[in-house]
N, C-alpha and C. Protein backbone atom coordinates (compact mmCIF):
# COMPACT_ATOMS: atom_id res chain seq x y z
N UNK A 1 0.83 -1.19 0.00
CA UNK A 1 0.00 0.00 0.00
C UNK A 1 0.87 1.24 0.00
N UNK A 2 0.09 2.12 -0.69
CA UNK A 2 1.44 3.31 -0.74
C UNK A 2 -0.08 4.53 0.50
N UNK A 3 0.61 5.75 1.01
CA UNK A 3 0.26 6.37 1.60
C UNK A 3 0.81 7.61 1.68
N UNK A 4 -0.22 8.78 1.32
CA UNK A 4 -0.03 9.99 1.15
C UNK A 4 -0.26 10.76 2.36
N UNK A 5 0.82 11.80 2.14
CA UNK A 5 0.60 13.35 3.41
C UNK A 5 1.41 14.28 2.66
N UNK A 6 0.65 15.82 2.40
CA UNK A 6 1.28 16.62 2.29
C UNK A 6 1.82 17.65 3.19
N UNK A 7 2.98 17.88 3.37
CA UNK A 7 4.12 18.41 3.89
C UNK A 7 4.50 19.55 3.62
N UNK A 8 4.94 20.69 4.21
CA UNK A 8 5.71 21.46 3.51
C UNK A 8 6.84 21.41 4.00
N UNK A 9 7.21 21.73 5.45
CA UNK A 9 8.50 21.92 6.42
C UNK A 9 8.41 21.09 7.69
N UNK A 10 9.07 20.77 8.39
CA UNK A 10 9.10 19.96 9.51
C UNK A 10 10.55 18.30 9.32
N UNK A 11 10.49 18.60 10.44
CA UNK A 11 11.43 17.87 11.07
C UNK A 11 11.04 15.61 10.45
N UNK A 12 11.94 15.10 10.46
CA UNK A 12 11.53 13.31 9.77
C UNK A 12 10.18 12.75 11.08
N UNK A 13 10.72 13.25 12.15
CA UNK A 13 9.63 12.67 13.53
C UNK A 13 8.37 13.29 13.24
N UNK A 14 8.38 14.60 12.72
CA UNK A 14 7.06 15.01 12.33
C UNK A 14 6.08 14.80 11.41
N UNK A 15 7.05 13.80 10.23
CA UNK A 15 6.81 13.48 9.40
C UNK A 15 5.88 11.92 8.94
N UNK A 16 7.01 11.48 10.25
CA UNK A 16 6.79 10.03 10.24
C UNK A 16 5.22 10.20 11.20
N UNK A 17 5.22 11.11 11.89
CA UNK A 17 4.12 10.89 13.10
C UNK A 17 2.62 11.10 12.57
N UNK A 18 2.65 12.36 11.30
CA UNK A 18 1.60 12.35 11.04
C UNK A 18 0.63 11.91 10.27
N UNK A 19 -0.67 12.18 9.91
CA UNK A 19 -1.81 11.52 9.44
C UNK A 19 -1.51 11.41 7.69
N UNK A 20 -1.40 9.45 7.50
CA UNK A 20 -1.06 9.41 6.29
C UNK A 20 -2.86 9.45 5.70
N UNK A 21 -3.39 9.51 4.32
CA UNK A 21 -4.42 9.23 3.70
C UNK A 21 -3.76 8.11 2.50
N UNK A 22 -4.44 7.36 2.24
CA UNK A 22 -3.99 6.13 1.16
C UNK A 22 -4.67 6.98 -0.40
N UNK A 23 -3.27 6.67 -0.81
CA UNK A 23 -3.83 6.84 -2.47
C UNK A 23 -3.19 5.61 -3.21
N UNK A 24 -3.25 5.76 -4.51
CA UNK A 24 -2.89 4.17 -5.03
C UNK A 24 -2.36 5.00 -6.35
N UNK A 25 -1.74 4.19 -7.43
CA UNK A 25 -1.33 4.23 -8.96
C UNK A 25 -2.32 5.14 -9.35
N UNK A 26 -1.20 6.47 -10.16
CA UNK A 26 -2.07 7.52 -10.61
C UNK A 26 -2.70 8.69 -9.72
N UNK A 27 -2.13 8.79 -8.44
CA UNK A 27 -2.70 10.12 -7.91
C UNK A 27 -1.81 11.00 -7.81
N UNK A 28 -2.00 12.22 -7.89
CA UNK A 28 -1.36 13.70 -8.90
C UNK A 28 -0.78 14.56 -7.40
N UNK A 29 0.02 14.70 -7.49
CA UNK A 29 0.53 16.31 -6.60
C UNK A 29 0.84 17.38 -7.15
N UNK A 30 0.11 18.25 -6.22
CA UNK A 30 0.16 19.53 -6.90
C UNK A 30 -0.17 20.51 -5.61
N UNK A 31 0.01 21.84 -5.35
CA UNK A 31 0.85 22.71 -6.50
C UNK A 31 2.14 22.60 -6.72
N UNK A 32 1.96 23.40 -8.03
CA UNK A 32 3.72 23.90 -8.22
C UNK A 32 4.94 24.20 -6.53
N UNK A 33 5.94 23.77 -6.66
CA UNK A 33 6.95 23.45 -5.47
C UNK A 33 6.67 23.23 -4.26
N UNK A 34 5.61 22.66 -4.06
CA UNK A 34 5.10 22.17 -2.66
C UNK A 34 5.62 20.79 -2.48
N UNK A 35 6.07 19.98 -1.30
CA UNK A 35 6.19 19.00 -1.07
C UNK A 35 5.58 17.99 -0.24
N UNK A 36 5.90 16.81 -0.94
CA UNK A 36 4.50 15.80 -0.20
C UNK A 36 5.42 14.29 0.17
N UNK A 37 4.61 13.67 1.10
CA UNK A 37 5.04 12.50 1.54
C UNK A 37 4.70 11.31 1.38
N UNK A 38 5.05 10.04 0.67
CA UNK A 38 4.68 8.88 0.39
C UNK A 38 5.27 7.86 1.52
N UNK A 39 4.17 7.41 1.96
CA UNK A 39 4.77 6.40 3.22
C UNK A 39 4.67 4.81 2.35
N UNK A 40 5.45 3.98 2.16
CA UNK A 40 5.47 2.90 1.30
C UNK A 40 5.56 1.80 2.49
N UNK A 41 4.86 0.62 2.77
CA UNK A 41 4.99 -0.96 3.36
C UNK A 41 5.66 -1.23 2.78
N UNK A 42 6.61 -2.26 2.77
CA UNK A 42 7.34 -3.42 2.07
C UNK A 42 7.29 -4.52 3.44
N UNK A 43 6.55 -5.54 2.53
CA UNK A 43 6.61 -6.59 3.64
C UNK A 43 8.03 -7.63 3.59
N UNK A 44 8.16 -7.89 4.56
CA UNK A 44 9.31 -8.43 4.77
C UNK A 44 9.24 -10.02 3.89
N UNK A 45 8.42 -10.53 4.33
CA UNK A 45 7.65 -11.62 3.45
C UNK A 45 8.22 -11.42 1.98
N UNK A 46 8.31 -10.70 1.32
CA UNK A 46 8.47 -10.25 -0.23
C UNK A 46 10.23 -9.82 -0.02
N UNK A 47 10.36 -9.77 0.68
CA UNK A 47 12.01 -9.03 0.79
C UNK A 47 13.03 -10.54 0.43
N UNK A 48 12.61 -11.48 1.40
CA UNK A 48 13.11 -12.54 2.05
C UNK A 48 12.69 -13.67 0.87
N UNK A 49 11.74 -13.30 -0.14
CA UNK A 49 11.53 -14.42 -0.60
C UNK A 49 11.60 -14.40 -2.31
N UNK A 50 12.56 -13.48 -2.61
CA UNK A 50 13.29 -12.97 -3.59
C UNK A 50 14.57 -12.09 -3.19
N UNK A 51 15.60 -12.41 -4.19
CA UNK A 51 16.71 -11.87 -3.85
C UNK A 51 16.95 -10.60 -4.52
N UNK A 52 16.20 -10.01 -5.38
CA UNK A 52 16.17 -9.05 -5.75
C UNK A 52 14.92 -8.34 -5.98
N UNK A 53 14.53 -7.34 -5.06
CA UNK A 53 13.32 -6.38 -5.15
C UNK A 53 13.54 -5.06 -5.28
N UNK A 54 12.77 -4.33 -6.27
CA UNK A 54 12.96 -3.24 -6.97
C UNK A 54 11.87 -2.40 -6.66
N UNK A 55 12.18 -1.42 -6.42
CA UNK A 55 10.68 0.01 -6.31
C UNK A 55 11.18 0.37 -7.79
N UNK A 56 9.90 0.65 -8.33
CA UNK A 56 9.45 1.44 -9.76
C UNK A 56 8.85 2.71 -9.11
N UNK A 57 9.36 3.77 -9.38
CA UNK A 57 8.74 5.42 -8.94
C UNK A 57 8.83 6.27 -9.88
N UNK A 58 7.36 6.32 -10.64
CA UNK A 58 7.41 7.91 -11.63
C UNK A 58 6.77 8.21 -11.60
N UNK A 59 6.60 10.18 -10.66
CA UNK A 59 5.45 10.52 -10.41
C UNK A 59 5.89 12.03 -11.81
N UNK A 60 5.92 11.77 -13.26
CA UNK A 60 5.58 12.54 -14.10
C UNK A 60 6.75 13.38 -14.38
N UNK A 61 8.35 12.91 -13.41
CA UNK A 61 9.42 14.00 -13.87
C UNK A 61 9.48 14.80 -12.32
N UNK A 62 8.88 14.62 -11.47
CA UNK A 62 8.90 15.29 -10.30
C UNK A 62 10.23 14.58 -9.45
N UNK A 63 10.93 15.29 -8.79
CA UNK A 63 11.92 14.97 -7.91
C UNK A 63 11.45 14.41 -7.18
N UNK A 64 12.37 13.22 -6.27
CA UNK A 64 11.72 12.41 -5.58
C UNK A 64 13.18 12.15 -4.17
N UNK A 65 13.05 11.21 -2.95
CA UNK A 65 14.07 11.25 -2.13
C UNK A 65 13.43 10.20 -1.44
N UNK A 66 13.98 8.64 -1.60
CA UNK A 66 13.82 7.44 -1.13
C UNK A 66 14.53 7.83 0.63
N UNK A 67 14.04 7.80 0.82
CA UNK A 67 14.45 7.76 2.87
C UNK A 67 13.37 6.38 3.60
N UNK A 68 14.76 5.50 4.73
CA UNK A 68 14.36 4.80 5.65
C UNK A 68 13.30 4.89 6.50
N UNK A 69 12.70 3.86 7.37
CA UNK A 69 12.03 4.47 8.40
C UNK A 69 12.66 5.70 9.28
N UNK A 70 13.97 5.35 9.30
CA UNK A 70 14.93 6.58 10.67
C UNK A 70 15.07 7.97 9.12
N UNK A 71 14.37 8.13 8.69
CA UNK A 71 14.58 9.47 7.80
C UNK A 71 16.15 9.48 7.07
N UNK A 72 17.01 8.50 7.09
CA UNK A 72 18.19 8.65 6.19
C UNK A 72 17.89 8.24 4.90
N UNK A 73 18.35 9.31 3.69
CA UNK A 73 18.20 9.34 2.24
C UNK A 73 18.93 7.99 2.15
N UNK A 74 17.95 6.87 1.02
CA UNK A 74 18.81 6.08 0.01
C UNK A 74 19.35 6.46 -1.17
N UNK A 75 18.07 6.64 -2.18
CA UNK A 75 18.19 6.86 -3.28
C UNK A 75 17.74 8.07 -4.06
N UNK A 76 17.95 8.98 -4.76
CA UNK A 76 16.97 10.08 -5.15
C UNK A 76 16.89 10.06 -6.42
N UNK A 77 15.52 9.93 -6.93
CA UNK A 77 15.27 9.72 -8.09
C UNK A 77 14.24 10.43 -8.96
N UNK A 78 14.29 10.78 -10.27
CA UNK A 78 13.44 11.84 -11.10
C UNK A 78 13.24 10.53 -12.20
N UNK A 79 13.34 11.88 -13.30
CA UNK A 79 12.72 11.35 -14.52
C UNK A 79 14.15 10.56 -15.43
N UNK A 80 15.35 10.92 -14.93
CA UNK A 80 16.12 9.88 -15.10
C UNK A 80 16.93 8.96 -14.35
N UNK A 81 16.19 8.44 -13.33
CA UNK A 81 16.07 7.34 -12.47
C UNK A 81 14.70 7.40 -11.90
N UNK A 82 14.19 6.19 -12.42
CA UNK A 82 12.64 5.75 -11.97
C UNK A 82 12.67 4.47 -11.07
N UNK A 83 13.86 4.04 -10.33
CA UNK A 83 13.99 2.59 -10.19
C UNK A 83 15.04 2.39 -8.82
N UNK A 84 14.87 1.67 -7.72
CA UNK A 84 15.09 1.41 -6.85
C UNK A 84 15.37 0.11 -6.59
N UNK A 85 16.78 -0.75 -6.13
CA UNK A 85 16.80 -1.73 -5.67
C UNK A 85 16.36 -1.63 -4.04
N UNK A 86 15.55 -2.20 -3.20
CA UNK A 86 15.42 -2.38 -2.20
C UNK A 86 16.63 -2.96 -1.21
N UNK A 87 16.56 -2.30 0.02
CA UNK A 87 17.34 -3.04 1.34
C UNK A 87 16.91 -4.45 1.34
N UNK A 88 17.80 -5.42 1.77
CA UNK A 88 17.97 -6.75 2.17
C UNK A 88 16.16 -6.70 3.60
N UNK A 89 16.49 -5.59 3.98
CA UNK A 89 15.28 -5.68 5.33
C UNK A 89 15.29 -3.73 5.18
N UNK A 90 14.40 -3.71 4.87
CA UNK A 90 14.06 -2.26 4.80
C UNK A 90 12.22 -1.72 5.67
N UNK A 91 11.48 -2.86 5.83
CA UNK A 91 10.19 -1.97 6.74
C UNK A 91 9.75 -0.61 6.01
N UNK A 92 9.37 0.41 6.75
CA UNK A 92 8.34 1.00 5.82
C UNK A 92 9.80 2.22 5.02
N UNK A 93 9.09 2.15 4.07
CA UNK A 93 9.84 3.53 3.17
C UNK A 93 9.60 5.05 3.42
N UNK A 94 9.91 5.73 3.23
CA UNK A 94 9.51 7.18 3.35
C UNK A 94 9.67 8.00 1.52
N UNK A 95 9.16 8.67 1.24
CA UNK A 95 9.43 8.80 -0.43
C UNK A 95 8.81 10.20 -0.25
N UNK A 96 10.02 11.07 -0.31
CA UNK A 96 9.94 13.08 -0.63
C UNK A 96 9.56 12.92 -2.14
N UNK A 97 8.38 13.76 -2.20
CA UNK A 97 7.93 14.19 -3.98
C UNK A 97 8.16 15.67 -3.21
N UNK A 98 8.56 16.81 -4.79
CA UNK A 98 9.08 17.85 -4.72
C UNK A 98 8.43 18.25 -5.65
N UNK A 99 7.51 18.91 -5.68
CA UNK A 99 6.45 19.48 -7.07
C UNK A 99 7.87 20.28 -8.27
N UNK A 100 8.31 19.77 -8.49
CA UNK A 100 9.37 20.84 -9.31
C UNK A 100 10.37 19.25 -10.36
N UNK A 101 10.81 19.84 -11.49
CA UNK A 101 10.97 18.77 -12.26
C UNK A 101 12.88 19.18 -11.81
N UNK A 102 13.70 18.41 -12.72
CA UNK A 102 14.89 17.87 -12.96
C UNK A 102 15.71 19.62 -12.90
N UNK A 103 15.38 20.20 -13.71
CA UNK A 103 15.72 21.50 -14.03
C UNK A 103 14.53 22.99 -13.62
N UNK A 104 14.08 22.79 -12.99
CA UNK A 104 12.94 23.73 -12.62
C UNK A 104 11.82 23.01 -13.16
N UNK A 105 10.46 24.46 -13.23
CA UNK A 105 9.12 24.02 -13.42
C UNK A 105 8.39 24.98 -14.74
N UNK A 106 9.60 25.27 -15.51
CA UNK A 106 9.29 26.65 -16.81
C UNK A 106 8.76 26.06 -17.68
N UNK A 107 7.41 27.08 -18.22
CA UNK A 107 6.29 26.12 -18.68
C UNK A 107 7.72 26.28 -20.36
N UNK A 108 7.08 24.61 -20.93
CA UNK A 108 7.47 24.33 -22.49
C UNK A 108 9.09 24.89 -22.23
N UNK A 109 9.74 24.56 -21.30
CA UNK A 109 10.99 24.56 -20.90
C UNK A 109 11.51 25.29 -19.67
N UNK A 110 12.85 25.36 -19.65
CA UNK A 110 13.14 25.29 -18.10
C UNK A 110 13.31 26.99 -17.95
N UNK A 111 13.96 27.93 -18.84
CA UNK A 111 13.75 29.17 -18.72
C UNK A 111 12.39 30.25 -19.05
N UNK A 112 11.69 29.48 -19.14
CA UNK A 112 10.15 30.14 -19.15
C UNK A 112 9.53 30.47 -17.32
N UNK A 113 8.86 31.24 -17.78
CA UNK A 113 7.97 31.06 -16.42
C UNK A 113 7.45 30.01 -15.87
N UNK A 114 7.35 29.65 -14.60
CA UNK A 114 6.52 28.58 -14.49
C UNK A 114 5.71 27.98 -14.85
N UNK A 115 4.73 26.92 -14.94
CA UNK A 115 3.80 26.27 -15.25
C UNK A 115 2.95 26.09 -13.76
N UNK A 116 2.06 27.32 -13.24
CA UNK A 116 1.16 27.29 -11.92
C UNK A 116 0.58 25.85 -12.36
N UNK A 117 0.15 25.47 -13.20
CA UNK A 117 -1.25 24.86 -13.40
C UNK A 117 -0.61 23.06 -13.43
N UNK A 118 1.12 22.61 -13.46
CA UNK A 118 1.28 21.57 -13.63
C UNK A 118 1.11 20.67 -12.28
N UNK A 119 0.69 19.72 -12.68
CA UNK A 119 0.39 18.38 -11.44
C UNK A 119 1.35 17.25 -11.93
N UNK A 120 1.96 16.54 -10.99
CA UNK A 120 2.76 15.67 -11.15
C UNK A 120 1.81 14.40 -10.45
């Protein structure tokens, strides 16, 4: 199950503590440079019973920041890295989305004005 909270500032304990809502494949963040929190399960069951497990993450080109339960960054990944090997024993994930793409958020390129209206 994946699990949503949007965030702007605060500390990993504050993060971890508060009220997730469940969304599933296909739900959008937005606005423009706001940041949000994906709380990910991985059952151990699935860890242990393959030797290689992979997170797939593309939320549309939006920056992203794979962190442990204890809030330490693994992996950080955009639109050119969509793909995660998993810890041997990893428990729940933590996953920073960053409303803002690879190079900024400039609409029909990166030195334009923004794009208010894009959802990732």
């Amino acid at each position: 199950k994946q699990w949503y909270q949007r965030r702007v500032r605060g500390d990993f304990s504050e993060i971890k503590s508060g009220e997730f809502t469940e969304i599933s494949t296909g739900a959008q963040f937005f606005p423009l440079w706001s940041q949000h929190w994906v709380r990910v399960f991985v059952p151990q069951s699935l860890l242990s019973a393959y030797n290689n497990v992979h997170l797939a993450w593309d939320v549309d080109g939006a920056e992203s920041l794979v962190c442990d339960s204890n809030g330490c960054p693994i992996q950080g990944l955009s639109c050119k890295r969509r793909e995660i090997k998993l810890p041997d024993e990893c428990g729940d994930l933590y996953i920073q989305v960053s409303c803002t793409g690879l190079f900024g958020a400039g609409k029909n390129g990166m030195i334009n004005p923004p794009d208010e209206s894009k959802r990732y």
